[in-house]
N, C-alpha and C. Protein backbone atom coordinates (compact mmCIF):
# COMPACT_ATOMS: atom_id res chain seq x y z
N UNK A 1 0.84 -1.18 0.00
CA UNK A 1 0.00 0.00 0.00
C UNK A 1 0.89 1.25 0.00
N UNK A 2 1.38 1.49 -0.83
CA UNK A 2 2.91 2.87 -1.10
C UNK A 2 1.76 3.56 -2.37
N UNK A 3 1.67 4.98 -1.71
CA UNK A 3 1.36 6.50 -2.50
C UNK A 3 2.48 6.28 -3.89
N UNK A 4 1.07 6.86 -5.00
CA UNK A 4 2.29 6.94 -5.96
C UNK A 4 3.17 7.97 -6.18
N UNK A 5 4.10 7.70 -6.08
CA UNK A 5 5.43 8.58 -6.46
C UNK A 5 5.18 9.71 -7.07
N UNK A 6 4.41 9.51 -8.07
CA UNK A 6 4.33 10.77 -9.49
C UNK A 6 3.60 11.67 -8.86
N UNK A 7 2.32 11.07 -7.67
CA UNK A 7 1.16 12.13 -7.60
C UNK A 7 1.96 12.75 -6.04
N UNK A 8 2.67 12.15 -5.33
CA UNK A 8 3.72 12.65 -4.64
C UNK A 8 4.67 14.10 -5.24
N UNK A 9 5.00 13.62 -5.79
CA UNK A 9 5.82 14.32 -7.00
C UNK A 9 5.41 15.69 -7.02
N UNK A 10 4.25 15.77 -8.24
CA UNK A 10 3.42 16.48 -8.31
C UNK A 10 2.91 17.42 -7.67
N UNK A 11 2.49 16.84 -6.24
CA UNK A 11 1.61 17.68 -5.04
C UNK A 11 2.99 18.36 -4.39
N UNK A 12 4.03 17.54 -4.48
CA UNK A 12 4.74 18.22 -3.57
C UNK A 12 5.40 19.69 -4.35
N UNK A 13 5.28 19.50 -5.50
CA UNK A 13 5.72 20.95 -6.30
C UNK A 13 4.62 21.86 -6.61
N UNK A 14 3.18 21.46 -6.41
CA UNK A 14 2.08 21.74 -6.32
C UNK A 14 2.39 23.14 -5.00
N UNK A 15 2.49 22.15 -3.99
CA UNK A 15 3.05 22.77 -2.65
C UNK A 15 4.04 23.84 -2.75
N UNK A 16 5.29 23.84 -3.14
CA UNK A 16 6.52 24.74 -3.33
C UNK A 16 5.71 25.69 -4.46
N UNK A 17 5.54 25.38 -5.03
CA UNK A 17 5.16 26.78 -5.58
C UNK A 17 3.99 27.80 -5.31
N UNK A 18 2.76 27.37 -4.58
CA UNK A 18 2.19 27.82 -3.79
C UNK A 18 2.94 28.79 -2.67
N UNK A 19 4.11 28.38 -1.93
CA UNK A 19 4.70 29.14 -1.38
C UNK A 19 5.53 29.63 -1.49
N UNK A 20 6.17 30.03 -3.04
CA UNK A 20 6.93 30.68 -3.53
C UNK A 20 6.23 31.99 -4.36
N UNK A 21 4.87 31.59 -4.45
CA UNK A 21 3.99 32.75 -5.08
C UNK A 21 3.08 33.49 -4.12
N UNK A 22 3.18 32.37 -3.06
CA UNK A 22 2.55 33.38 -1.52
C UNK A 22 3.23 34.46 -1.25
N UNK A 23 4.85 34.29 -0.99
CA UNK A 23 6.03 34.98 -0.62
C UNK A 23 6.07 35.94 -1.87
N UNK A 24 6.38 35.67 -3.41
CA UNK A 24 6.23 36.60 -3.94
C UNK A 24 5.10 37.65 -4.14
N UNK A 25 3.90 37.37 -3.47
CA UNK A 25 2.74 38.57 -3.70
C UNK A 25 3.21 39.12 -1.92
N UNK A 26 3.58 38.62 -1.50
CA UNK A 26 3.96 39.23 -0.13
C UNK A 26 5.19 40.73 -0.31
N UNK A 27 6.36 40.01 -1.09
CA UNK A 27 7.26 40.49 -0.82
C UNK A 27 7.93 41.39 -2.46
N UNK A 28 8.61 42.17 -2.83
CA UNK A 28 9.40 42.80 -3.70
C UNK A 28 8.44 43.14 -5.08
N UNK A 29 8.72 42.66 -6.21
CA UNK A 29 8.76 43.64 -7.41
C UNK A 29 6.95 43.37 -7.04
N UNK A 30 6.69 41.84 -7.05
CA UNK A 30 5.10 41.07 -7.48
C UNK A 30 4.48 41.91 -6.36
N UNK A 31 4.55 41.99 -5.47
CA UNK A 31 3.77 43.11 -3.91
C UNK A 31 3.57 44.46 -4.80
N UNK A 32 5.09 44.98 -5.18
CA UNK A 32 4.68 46.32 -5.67
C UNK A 32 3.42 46.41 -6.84
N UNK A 33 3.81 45.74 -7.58
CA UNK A 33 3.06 45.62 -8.82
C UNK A 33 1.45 45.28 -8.33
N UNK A 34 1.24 44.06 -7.80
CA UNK A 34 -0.36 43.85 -7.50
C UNK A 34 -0.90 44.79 -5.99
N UNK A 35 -0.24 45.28 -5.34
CA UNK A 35 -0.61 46.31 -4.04
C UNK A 35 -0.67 47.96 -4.96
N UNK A 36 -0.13 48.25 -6.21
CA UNK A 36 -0.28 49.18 -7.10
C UNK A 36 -1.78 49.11 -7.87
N UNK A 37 -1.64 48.48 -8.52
CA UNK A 37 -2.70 47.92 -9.63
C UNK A 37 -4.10 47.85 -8.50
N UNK A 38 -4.28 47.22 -7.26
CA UNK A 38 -5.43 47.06 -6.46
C UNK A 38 -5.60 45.64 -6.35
N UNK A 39 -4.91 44.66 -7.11
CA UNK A 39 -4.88 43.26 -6.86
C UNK A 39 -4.24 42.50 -5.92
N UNK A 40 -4.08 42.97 -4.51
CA UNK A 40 -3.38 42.38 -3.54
C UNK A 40 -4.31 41.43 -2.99
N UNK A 41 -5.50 41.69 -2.91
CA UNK A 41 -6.49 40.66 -2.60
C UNK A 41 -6.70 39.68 -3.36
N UNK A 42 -6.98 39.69 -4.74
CA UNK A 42 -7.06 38.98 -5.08
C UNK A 42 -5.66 37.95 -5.17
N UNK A 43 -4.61 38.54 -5.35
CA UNK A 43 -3.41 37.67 -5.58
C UNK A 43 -3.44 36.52 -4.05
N UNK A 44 -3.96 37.50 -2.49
CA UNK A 44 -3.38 36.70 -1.32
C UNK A 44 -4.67 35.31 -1.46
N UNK A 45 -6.00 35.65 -2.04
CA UNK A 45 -7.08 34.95 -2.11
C UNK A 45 -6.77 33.23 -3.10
N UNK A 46 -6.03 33.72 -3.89
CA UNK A 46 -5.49 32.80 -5.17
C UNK A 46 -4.53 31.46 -4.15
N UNK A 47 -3.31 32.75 -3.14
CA UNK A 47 -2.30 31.68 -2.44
C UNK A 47 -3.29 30.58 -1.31
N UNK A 48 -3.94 31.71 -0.75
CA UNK A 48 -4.89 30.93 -0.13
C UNK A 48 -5.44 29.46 -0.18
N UNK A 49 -6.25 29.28 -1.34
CA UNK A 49 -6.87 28.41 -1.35
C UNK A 49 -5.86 27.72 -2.38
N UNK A 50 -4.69 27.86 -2.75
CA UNK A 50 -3.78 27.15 -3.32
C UNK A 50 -2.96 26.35 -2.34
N UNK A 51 -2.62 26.92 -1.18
CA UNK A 51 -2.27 26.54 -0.08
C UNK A 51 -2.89 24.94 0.62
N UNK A 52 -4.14 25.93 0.82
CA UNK A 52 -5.27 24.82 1.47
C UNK A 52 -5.20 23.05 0.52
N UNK A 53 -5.69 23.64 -1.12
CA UNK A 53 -5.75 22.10 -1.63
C UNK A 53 -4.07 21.80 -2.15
N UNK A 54 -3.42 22.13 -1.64
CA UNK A 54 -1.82 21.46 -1.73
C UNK A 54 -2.02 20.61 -0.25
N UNK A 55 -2.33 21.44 0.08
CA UNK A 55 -2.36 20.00 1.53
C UNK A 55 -3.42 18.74 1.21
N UNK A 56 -4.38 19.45 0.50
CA UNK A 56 -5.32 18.49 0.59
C UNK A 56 -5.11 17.26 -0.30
N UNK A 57 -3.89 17.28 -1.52
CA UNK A 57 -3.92 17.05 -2.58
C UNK A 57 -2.84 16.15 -2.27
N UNK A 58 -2.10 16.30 -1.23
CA UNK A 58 -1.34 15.80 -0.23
C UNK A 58 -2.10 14.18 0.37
N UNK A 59 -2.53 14.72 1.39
CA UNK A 59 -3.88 13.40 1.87
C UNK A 59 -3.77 12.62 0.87
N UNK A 60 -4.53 13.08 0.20
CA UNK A 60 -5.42 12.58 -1.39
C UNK A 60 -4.60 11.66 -1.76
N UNK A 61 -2.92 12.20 -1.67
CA UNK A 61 -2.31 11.37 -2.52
C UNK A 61 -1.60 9.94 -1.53
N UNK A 62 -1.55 10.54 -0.03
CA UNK A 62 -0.90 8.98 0.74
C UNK A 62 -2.38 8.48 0.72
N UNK A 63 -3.60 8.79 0.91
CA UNK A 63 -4.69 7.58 1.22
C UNK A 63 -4.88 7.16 -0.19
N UNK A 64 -4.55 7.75 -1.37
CA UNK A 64 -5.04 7.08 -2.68
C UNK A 64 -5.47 5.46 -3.08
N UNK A 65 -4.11 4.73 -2.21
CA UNK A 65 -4.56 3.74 -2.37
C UNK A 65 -5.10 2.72 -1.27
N UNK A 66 -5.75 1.84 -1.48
CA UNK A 66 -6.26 1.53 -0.74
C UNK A 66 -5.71 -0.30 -0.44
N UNK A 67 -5.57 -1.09 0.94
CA UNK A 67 -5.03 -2.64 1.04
C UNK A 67 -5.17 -3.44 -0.49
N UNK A 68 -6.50 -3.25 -0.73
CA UNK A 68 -6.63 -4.35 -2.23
C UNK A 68 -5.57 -3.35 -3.46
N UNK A 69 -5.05 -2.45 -3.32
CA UNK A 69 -4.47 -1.53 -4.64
C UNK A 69 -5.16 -0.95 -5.30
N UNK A 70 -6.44 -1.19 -5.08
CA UNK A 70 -7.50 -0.06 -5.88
C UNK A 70 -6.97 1.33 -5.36
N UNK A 71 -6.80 1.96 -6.94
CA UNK A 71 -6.37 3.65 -6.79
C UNK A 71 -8.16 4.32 -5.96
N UNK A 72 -7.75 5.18 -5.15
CA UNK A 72 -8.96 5.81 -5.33
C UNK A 72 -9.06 7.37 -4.94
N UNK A 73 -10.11 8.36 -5.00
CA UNK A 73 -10.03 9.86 -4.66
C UNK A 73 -9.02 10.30 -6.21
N UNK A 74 -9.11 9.72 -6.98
CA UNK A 74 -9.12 9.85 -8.62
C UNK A 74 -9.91 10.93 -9.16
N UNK A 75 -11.01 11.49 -8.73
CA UNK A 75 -11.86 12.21 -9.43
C UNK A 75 -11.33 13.63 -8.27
N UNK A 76 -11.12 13.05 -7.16
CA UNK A 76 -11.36 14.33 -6.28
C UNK A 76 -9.68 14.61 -6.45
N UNK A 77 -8.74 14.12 -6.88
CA UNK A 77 -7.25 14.71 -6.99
C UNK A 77 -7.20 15.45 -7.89
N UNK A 78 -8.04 15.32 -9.18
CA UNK A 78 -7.63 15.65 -10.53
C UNK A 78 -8.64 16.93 -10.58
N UNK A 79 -9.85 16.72 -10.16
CA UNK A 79 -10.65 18.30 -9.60
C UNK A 79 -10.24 19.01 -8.62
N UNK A 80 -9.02 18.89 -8.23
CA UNK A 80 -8.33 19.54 -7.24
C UNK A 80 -7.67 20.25 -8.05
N UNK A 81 -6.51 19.35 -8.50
CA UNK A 81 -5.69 20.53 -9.46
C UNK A 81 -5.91 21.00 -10.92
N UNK A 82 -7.81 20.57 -11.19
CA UNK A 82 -7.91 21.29 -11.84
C UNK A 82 -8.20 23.24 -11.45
N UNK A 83 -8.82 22.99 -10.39
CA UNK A 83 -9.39 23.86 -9.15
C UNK A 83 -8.32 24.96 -8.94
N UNK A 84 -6.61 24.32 -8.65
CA UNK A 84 -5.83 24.75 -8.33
C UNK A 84 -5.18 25.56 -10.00
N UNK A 85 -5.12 25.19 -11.32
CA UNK A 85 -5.14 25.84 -12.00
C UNK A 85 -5.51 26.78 -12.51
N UNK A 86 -7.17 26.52 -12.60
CA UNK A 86 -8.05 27.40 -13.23
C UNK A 86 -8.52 28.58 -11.87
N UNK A 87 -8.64 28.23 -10.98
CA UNK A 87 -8.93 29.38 -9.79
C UNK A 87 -7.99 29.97 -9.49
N UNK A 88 -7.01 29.22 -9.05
CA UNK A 88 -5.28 30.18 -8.36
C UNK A 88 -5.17 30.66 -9.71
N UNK A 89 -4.73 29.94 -10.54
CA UNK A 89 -4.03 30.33 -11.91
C UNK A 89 -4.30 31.81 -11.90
N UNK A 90 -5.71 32.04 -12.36
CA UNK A 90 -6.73 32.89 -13.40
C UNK A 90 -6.09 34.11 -12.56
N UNK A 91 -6.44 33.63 -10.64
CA UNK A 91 -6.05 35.15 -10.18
C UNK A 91 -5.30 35.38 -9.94
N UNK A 92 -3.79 34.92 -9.75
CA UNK A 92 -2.41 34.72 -9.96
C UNK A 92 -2.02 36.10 -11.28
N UNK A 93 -2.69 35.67 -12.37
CA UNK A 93 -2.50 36.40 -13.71
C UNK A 93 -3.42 37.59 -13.58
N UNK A 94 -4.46 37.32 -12.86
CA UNK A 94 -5.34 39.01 -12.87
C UNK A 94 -4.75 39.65 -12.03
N UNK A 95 -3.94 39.12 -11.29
CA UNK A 95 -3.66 40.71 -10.22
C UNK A 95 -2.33 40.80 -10.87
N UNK A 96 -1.42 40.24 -11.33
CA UNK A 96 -0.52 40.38 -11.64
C UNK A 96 -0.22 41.27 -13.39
N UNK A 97 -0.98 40.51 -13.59
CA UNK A 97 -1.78 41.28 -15.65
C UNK A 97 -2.61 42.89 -15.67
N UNK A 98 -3.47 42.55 -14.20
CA UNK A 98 -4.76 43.09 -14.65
C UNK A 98 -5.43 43.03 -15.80
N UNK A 99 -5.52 41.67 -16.49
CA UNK A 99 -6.19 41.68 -17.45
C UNK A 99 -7.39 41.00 -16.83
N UNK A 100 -8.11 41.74 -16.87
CA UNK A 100 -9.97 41.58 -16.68
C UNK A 100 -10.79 40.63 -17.18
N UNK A 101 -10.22 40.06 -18.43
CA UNK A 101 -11.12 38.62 -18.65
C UNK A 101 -10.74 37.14 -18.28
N UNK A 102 -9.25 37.41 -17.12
CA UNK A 102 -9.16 36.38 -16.50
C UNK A 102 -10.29 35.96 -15.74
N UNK A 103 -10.89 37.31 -15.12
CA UNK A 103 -11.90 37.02 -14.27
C UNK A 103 -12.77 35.94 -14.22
N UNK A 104 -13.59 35.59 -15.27
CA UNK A 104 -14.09 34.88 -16.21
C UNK A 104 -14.06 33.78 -15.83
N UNK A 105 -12.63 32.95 -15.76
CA UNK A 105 -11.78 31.68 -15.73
C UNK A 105 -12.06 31.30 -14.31
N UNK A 106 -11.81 32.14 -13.29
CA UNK A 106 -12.18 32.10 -11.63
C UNK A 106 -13.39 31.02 -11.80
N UNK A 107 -14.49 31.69 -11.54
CA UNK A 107 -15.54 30.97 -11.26
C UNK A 107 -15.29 29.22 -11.50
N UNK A 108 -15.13 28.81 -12.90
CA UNK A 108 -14.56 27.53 -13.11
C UNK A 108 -13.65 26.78 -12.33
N UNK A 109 -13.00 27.44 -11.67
CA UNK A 109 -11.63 26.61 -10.97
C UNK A 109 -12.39 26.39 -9.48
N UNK A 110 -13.43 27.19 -9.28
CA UNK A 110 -14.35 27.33 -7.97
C UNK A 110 -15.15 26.38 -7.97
N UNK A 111 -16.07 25.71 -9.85
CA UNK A 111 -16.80 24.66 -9.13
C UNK A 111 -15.58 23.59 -9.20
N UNK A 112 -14.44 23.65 -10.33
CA UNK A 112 -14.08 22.20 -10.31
C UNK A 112 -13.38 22.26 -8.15
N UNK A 113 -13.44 23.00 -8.02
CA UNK A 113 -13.22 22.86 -6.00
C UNK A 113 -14.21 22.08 -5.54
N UNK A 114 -15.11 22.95 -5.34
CA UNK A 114 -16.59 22.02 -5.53
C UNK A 114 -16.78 20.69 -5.96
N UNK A 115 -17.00 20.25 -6.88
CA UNK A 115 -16.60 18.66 -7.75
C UNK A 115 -16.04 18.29 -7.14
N UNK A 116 -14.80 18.57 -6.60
CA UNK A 116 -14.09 17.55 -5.98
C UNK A 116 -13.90 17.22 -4.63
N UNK A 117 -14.73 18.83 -3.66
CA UNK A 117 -15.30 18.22 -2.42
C UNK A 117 -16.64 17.46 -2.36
N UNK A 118 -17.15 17.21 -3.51
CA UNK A 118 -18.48 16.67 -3.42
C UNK A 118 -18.03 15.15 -4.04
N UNK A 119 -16.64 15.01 -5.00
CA UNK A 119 -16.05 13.54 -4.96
C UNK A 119 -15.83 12.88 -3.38
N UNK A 120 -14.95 13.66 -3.02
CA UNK A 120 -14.45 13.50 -1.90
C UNK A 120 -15.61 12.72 -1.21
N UNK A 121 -16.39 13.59 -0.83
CA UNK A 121 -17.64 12.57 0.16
C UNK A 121 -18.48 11.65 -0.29
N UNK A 122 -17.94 11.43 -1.44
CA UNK A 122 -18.68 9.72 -2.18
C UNK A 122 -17.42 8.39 -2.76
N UNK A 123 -16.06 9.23 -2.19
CA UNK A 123 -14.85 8.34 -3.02
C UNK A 123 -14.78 7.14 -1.54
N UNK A 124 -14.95 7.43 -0.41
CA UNK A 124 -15.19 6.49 0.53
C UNK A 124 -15.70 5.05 0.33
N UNK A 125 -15.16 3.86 0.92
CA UNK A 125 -15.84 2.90 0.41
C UNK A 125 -16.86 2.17 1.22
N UNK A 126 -17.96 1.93 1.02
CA UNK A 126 -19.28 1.96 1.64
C UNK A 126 -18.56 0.55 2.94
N UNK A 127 -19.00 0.95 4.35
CA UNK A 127 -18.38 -0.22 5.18
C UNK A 127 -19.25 -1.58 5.01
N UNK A 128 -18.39 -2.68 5.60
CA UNK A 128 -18.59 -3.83 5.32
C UNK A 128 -19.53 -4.20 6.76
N UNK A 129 -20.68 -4.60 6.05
CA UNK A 129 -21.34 -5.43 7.58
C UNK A 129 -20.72 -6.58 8.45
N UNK A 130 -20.78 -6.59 9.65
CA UNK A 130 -20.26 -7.91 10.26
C UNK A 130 -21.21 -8.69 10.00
N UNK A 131 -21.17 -10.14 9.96
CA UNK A 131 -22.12 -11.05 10.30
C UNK A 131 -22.39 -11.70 11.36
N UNK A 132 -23.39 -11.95 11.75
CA UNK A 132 -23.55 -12.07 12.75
C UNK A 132 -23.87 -13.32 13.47
């Protein structure tokens, strides 16, 4: 029962860069630029919940598998970082761009979040009765 490597991999750079783009809207040229423009919120809102499903994406990836080797939380990993693309991404680039029809893109990365907390509470596997 060993996490796969790749989705290890993955989450864990998932992770580092989340907090390399936290720190950069925090700190030097990226602060000046989105605390100028009016996008500081949105940029800290983006690390935020980029933060949150790097951990989660984390979990996701040591419980993936399960004693028999069935992969599972398949739907809810991959609506994660779709979530983590299209939501962080979009506002990552709007506060940083100010281009205004990123906006657009947000909402999408919000349900695939959604989708995949609503995987999440059906990827469980239904318990086994004792007999009695």
């Amino acid at each position: 029962m060993t996490p796969s490597r790749n989705r290890l991999r993955l989450t864990a750079a998932i992770g580092f860069i989340s907090i390399v783009l936290g720190s950069l809207g925090a700190h030097g040229h990226v602060h000046d630029v989105i605390s100028t423009n009016g996008y500081l919120p949105q940029w800290q809102t983006a690390a935020h919940y980029h933060q949150i499903h790097a951990v989660a994406l984390l979990l996701l990836s040591l419980l993936a598998v399960d004693p028999s080797g069935k992969t599972r939380f398949r739907t809810t990993f991959f609506a994660f970082l779709i979530g983590i693309f299209l939501f962080s991404g979009s506002l990552y680039l709007l506060s940083y761009t100010s281009t205004k029809w990123l906006g657009a893109v947000t909402p999408f990365g919000g349900v695939a979040f959604m989708v995949g907390w609503v995987s999440l509470a059906f990827s469980l596997p239904k318990p086994q009765s004792k007999a009695a």
